[in-house]
C-alpha atoms as a PDB file:
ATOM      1  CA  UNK A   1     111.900  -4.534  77.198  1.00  0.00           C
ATOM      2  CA  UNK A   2     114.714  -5.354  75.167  1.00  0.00           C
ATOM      3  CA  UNK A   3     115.695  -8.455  76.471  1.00  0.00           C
ATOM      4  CA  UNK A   4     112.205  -9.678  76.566  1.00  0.00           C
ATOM      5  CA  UNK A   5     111.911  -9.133  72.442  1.00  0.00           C
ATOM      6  CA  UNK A   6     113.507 -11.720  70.054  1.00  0.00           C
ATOM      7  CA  UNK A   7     117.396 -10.882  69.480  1.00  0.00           C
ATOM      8  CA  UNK A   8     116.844  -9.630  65.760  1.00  0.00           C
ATOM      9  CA  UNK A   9     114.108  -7.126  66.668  1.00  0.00           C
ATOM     10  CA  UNK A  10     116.036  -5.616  69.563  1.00  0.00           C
ATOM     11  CA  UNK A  11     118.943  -5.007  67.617  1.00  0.00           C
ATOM     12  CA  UNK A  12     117.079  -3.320  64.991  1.00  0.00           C
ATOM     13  CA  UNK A  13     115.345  -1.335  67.806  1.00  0.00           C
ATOM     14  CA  UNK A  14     118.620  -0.540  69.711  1.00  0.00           C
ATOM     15  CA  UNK A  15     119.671   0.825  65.836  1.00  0.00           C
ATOM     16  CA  UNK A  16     117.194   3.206  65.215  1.00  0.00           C
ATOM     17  CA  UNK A  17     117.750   4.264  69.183  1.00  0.00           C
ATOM     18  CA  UNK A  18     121.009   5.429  68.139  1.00  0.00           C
ATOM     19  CA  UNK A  19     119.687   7.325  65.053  1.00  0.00           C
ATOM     20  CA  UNK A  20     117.460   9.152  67.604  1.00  0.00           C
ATOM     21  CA  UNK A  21     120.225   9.876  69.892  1.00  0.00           C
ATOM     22  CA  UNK A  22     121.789  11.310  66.747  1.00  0.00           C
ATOM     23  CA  UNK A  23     119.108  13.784  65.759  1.00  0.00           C
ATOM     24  CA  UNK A  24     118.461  14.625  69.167  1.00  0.00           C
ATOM     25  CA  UNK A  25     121.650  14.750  71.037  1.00  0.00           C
ATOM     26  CA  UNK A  26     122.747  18.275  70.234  1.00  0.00           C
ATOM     27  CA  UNK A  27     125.568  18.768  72.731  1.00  0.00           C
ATOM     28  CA  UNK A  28     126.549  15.695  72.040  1.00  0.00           C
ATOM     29  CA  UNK A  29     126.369  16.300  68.684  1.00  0.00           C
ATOM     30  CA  UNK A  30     128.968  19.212  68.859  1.00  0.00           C
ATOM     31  CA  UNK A  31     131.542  17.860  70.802  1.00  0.00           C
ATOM     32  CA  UNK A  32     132.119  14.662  69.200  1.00  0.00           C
ATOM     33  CA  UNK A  33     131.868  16.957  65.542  1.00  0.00           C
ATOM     34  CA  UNK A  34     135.011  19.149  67.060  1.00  0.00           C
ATOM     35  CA  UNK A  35     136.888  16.184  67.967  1.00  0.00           C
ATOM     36  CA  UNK A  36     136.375  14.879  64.078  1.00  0.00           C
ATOM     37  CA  UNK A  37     137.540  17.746  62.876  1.00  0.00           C
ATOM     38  CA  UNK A  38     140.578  17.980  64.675  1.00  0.00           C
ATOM     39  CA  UNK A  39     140.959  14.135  64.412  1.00  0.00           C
ATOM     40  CA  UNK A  40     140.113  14.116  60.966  1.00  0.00           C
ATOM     41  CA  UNK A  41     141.018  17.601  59.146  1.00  0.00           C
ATOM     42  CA  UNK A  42     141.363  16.370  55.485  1.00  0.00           C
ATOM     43  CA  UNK A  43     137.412  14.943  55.524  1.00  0.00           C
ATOM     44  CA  UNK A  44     134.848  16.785  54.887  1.00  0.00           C
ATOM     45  CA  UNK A  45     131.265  17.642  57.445  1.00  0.00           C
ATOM     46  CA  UNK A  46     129.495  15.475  54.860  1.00  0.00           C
ATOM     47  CA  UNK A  47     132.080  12.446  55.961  1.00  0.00           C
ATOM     48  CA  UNK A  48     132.209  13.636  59.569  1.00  0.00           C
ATOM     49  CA  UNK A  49     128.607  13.523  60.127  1.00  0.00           C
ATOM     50  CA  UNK A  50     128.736   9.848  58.203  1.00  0.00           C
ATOM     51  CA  UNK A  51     131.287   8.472  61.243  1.00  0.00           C
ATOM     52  CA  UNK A  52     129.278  10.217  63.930  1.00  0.00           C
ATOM     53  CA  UNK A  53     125.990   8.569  62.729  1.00  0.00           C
ATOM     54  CA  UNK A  54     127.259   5.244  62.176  1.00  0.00           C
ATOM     55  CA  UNK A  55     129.007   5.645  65.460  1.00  0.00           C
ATOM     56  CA  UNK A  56     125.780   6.707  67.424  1.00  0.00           C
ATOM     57  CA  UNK A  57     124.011   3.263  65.598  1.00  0.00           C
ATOM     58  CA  UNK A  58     127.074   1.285  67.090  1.00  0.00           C
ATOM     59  CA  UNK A  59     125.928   2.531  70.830  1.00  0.00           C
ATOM     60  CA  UNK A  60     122.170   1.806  70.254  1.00  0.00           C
ATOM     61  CA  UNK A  61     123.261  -1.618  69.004  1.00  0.00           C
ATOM     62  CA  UNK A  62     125.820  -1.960  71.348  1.00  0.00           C
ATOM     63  CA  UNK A  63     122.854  -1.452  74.141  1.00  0.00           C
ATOM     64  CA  UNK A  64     121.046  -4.028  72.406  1.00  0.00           C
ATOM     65  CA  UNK A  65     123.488  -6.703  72.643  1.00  0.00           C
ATOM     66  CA  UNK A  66     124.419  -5.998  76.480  1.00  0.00           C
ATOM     67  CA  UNK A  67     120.609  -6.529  77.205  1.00  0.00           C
ATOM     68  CA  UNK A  68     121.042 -10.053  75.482  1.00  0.00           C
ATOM     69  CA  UNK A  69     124.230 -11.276  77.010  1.00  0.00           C
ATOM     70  CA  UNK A  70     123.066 -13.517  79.132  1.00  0.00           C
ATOM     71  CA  UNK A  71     121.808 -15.771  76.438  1.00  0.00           C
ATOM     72  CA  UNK A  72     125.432 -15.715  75.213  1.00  0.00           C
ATOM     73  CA  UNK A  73     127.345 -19.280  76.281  1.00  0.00           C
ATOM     74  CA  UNK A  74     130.246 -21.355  75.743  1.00  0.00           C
ATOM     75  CA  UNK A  75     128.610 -23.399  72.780  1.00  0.00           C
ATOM     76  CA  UNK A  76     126.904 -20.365  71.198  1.00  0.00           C
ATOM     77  CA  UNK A  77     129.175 -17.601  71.201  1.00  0.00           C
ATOM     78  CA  UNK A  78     131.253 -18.100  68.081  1.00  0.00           C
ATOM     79  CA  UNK A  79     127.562 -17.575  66.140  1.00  0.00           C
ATOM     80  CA  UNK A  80     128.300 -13.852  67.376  1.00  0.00           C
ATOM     81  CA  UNK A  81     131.876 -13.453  68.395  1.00  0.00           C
ATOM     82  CA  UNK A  82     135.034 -15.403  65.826  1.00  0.00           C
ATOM     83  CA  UNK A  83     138.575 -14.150  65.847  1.00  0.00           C
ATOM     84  CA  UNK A  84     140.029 -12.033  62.488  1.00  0.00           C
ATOM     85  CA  UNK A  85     142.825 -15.025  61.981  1.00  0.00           C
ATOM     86  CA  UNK A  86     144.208 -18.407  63.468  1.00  0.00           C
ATOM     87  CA  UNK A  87     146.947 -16.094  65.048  1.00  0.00           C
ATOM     88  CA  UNK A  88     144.307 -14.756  67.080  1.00  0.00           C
ATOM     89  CA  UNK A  89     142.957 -18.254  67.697  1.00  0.00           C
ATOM     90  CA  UNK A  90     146.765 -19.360  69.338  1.00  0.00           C
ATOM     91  CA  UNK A  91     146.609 -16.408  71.083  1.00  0.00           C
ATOM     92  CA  UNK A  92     144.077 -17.061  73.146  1.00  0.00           C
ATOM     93  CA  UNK A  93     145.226 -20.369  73.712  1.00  0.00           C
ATOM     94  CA  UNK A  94     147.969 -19.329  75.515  1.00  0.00           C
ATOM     95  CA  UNK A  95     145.853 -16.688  77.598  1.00  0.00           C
ATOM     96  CA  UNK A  96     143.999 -19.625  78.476  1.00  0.00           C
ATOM     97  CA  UNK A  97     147.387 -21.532  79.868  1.00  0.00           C
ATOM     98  CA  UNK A  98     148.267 -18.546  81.709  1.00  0.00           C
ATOM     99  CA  UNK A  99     152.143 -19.104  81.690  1.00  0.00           C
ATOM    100  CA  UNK A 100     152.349 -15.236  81.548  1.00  0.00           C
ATOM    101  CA  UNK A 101     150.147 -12.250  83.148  1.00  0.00           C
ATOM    102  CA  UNK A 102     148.718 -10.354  80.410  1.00  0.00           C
ATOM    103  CA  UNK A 103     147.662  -6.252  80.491  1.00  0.00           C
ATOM    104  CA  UNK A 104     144.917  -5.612  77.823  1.00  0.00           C
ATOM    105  CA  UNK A 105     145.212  -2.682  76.104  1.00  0.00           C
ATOM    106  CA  UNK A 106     141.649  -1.807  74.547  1.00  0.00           C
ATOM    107  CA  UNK A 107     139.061   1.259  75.690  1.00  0.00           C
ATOM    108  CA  UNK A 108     135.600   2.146  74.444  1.00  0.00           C
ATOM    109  CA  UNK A 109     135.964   1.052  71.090  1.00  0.00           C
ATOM    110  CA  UNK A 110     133.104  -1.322  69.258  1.00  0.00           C
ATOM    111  CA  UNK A 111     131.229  -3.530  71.495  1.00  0.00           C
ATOM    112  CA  UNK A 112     134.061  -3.404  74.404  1.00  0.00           C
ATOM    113  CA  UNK A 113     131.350  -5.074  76.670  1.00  0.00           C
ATOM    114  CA  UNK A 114     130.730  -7.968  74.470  1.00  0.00           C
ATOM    115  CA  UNK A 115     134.591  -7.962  73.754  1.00  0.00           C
ATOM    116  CA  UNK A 116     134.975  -8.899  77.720  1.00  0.00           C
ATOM    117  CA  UNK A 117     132.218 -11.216  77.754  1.00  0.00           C
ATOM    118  CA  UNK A 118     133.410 -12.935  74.783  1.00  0.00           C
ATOM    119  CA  UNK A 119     137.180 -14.026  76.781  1.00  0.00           C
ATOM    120  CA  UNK A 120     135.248 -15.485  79.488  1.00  0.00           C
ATOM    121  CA  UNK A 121     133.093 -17.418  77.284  1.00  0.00           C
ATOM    122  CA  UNK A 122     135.632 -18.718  75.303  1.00  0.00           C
ATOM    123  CA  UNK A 123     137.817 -19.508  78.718  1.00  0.00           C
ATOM    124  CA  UNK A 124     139.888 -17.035  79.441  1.00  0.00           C
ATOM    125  CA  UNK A 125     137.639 -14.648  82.162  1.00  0.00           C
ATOM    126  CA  UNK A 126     139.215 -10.958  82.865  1.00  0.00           C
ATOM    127  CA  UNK A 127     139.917  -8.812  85.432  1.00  0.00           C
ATOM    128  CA  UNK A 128     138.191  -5.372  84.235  1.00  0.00           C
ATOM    129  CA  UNK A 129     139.229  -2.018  85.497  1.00  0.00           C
ATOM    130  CA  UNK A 130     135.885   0.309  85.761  1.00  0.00           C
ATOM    131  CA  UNK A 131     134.890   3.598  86.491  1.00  0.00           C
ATOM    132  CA  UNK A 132     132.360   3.089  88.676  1.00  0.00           C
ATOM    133  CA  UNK A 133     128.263   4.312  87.611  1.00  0.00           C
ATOM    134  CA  UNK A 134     127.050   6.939  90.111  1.00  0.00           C
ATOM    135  CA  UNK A 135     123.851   5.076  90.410  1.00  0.00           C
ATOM    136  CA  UNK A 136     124.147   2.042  92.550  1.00  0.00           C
ATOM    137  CA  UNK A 137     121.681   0.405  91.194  1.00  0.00           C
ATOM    138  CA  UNK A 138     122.487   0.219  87.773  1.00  0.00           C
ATOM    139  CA  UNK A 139     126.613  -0.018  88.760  1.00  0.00           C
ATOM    140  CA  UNK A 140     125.496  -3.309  90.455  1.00  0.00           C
ATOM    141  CA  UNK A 141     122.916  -4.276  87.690  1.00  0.00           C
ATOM    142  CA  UNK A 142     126.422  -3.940  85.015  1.00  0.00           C
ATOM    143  CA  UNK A 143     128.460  -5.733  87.122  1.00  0.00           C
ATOM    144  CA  UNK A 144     125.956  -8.731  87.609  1.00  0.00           C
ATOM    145  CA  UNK A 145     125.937  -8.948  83.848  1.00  0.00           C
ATOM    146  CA  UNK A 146     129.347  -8.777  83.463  1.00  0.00           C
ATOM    147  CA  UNK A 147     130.140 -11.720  86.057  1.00  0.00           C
ATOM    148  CA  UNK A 148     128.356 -14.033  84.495  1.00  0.00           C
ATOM    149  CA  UNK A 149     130.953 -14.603  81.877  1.00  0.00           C
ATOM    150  CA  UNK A 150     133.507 -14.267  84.998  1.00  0.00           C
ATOM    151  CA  UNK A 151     134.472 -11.115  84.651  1.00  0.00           C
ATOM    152  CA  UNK A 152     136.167  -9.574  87.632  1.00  0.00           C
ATOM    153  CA  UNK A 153     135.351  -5.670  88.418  1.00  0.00           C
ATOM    154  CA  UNK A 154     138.162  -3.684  90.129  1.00  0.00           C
ATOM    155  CA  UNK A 155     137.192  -0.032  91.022  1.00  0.00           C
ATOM    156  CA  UNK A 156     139.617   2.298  89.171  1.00  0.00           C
ATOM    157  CA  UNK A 157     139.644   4.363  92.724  1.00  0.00           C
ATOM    158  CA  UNK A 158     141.448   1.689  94.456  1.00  0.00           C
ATOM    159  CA  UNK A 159     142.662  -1.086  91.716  1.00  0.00           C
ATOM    160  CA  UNK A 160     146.981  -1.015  92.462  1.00  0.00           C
ATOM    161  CA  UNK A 161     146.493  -4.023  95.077  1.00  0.00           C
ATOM    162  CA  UNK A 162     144.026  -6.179  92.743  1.00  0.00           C
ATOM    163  CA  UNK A 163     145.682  -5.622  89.745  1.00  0.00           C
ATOM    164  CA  UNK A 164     148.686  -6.611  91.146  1.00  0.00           C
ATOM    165  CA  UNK A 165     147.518  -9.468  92.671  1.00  0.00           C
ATOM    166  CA  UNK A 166     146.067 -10.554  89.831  1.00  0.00           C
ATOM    167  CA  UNK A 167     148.976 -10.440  87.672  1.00  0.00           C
ATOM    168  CA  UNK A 168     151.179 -12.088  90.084  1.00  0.00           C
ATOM    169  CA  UNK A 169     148.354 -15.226  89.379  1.00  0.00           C
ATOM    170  CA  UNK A 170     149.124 -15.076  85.824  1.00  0.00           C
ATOM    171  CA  UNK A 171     145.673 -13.273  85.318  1.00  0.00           C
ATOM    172  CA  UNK A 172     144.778 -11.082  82.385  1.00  0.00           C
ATOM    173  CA  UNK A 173     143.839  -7.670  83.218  1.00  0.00           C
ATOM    174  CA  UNK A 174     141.862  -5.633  80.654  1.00  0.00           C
ATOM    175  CA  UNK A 175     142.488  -1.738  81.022  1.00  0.00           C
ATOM    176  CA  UNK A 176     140.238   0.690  79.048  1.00  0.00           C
ATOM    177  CA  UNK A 177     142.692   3.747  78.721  1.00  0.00           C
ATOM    178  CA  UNK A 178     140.866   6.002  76.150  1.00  0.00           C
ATOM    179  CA  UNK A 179     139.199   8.190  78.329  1.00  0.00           C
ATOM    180  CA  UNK A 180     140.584  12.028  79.419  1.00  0.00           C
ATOM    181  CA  UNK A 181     142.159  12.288  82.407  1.00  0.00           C
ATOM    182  CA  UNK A 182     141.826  15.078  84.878  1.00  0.00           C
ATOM    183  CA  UNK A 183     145.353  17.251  85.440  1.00  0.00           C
ATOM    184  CA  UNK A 184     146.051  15.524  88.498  1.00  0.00           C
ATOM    185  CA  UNK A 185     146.268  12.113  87.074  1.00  0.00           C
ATOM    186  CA  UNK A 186     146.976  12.299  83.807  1.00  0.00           C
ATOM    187  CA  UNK A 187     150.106  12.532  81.402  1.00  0.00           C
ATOM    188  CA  UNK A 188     150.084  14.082  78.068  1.00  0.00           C
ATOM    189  CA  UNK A 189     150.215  11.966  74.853  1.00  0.00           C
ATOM    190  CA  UNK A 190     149.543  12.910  71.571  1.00  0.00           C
ATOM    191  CA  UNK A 191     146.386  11.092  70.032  1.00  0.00           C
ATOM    192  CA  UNK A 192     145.689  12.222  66.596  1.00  0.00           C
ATOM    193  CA  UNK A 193     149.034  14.847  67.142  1.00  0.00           C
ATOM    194  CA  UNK A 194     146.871  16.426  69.687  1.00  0.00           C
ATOM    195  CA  UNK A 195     148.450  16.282  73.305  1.00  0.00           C
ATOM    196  CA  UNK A 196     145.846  14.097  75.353  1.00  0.00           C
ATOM    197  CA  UNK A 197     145.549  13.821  79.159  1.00  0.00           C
ATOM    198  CA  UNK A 198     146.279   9.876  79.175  1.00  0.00           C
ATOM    199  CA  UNK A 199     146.027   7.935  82.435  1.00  0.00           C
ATOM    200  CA  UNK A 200     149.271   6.322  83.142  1.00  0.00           C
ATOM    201  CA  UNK A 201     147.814   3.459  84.586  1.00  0.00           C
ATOM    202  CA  UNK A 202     148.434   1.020  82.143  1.00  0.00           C
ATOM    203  CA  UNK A 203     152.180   1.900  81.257  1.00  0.00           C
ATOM    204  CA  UNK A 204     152.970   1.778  85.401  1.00  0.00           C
ATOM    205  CA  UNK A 205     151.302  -1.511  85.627  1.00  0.00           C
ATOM    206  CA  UNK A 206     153.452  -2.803  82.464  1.00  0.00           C
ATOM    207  CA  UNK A 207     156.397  -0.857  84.244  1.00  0.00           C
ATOM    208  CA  UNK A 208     156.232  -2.635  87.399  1.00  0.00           C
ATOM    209  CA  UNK A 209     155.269  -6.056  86.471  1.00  0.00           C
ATOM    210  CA  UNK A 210     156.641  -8.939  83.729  1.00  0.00           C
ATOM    211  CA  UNK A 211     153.477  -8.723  82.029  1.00  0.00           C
ATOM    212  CA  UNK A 212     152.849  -8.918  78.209  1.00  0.00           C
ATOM    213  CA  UNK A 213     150.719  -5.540  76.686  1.00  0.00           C
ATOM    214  CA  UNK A 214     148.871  -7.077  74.037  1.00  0.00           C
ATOM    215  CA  UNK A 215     146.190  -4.584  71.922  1.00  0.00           C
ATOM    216  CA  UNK A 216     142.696  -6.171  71.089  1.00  0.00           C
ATOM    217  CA  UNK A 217     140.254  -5.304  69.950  1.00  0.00           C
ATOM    218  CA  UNK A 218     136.383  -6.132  68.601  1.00  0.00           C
ATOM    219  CA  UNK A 219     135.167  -5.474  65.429  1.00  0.00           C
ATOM    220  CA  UNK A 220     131.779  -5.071  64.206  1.00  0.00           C
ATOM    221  CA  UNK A 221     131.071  -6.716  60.330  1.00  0.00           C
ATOM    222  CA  UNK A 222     129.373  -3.833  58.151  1.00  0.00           C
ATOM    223  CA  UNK A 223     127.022  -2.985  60.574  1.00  0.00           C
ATOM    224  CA  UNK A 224     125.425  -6.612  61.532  1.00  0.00           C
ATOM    225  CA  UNK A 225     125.359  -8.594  64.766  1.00  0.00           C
ATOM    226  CA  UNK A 226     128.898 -10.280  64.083  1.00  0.00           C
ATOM    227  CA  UNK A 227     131.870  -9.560  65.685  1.00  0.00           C
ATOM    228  CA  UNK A 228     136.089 -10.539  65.058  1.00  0.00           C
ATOM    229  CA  UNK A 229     138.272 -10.193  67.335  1.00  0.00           C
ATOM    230  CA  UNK A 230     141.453  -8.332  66.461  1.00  0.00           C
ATOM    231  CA  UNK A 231     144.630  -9.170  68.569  1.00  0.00           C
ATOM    232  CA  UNK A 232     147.876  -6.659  67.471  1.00  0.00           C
ATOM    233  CA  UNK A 233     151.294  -7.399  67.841  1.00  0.00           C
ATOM    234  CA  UNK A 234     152.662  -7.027  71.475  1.00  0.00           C
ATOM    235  CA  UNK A 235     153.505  -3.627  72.611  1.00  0.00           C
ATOM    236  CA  UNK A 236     157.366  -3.426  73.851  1.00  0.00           C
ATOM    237  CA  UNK A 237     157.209  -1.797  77.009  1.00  0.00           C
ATOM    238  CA  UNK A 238     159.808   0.416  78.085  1.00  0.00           C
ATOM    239  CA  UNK A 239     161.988   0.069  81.331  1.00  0.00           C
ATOM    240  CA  UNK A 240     165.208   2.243  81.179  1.00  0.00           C
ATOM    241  CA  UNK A 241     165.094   2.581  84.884  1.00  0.00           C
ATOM    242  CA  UNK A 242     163.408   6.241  84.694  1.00  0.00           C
ATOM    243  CA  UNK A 243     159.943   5.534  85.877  1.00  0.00           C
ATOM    244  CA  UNK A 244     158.786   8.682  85.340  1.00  0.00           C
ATOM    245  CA  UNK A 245     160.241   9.178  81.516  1.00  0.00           C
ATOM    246  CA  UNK A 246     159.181   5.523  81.171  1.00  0.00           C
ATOM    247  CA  UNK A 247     155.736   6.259  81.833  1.00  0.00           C
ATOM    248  CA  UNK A 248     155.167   9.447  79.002  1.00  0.00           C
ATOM    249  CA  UNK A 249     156.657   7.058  76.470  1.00  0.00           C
ATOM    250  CA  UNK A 250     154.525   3.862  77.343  1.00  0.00           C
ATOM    251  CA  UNK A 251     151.859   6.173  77.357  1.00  0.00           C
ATOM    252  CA  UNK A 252     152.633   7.504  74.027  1.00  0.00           C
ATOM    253  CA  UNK A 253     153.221   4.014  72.386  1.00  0.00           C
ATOM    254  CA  UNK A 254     149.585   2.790  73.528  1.00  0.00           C
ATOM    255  CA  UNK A 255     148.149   5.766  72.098  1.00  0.00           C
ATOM    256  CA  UNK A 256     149.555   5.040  68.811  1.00  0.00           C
ATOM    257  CA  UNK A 257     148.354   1.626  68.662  1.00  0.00           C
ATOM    258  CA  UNK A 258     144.815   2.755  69.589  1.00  0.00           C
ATOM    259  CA  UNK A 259     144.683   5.938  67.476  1.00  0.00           C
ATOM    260  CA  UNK A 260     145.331   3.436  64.862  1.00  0.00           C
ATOM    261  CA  UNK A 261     142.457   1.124  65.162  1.00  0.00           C
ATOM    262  CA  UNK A 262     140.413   4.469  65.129  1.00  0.00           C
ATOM    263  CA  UNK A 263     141.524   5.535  62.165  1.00  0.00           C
ATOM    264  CA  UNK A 264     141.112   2.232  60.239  1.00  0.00           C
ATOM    265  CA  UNK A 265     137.552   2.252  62.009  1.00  0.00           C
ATOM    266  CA  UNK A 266     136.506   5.784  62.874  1.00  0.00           C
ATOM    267  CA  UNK A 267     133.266   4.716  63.379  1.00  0.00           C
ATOM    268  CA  UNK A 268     133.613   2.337  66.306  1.00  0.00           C
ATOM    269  CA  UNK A 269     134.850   5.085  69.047  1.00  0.00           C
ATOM    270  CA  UNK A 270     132.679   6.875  71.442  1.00  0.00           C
ATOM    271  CA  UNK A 271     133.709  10.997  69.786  1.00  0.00           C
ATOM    272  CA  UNK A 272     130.744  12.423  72.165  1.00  0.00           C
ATOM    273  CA  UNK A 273     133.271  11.894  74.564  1.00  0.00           C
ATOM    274  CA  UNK A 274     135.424  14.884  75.817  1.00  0.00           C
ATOM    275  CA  UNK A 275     138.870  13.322  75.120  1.00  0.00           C
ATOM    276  CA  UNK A 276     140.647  16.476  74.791  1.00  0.00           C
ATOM    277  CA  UNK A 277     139.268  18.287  77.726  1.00  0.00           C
ATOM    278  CA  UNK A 278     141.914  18.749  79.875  1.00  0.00           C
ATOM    279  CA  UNK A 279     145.056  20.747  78.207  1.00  0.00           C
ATOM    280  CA  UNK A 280     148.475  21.787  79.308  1.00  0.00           C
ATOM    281  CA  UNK A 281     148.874  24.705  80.855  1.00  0.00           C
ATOM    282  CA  UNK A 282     148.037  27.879  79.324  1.00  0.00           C
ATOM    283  CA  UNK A 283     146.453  26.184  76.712  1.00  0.00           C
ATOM    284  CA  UNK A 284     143.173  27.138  75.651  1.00  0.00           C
ATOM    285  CA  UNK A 285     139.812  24.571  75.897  1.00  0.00           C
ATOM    286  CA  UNK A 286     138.622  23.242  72.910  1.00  0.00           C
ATOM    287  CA  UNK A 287     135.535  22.613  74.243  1.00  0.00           C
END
């Protein structure tokens, strides 16, 4: 239905969507209020509930856009999607020459689907890590979409030999990171001086390869249609030899970076999700 409407009218639609989900998303509701609070302790509900609105309007958007991708191209896309500064602009140059494989750090942050879409359009297609949907049929419906900017989707249950592969080519390989991981997987990094389950996937890939970690990121302008892209500083990866030590403090350094776009735009993160659900041990849940 969305896609069949005229962009403007489905965006406003997908908008007041995400007010609904607001009101009636109660669970949701109180998770992503606890993880303000501990995010955020020195603002108050009034300003917590503000972020978690505006936040819920950035999904219903967000679903908006995805449903109007396709009518994204090459000679259109910079009416949606410009970069912050003509750094940015170089920097994607030299994605595009590929002299050097390149690990994305990014995660569910602002439009991250429009964010991949956006590098393909502009000539630089990804290789995207994904958690797989547990419906097949919209898994392959998401996947379609994304491809058609040439994005690449590598399972996260069996990504080590494409990822690999890929950066051997000089590819760029985008890693969403921001998600809890379960005990087995994960290592603990603070994120917002919280200790958060953190999948080490990224810093091993970094750890094992020559490739450059470089943070972007997409942000949305006051609420509207149009997008910047924001491309931080290189991460220095660390590689004392220890690959296990290496690894926590990797770890650690991307969660800086990331808890730092957060903060400068609270709004644009996904708090219904349970970042903070898994906890060292004999810690209690703060869920």
């Amino acid at each position: 239905m969305l896609r069949g409407l005229p962009f403007g009218t489905a965006f406003r639609i997908g908008e007041h969507l995400g007010d609904a989900a607001y009101v009636f998303s109660a669970h949701q509701r109180k998770t992503a209020l606890t993880n303000l609070r501990m995010a955020f302790p020195e603002k108050s509900e009034t300003e917590h509930r503000a972020i978690l609105r505006e936040a819920f309007r950035n999904l219903g958007r967000m679903g908006a856009e995805f449903c109007h991708l396709r009518y994204l191209s090459p000679s259109n896309i910079s009416a949606r999607v410009t970069c912050h500064d003509s750094a940015a602009w170089a920097q994607i140059r030299d994605l595009r020459i590929g002299k050097l494989p390149h690990l994305i750090l990014t995660g569910h942050f602002g439009n991250w689907e429009l964010l991949h879409y956006a590098f393909g359009l502009y000539g630089t297609p990804i290789h995207l890590i994904v958690r797989p949907f547990r419906n097949l049929l919209f898994d392959q419906f998401v996947n379609d979409e994304r491809s058609r900017a040439g994005t690449v989707s590598i399972s996260k249950r069996q990504a080590a030999r494409p990822v690999l592969r890929a950066l051997r080519n000089r590819g760029i390989v985008v890693i969403p990171f921001d998600q809890n991981a379960t005990s087995r997987w994960g290592v603990f990094a603070d994120f917002f001086s919280v200790p958060a389950s953190t999948h080490p996937g990224l810093a091993r890939f970094a750890q094992m390869s020559d490739a450059i970690v470089l943070p972007v990121f997409l942000v949305r302008q006051n609420g509207s249609p149009h997008h910047q892209i924001h491309m931080l500083p290189e991460v220095e990866v660390a590689r004392s030899g220890d690959r296990d030590r290496d690894t926590v403090e990797n770890t650690r350094r991307f969660n800086r970076v990331f808890e730092g776009m957060v903060r400068r735009y609270p709004d644009h993160w996904i708090w219904v999700h349970k970042r903070w659900r898994t906890r060292p041990p004999g810690e209690p849940s703060i869920y």
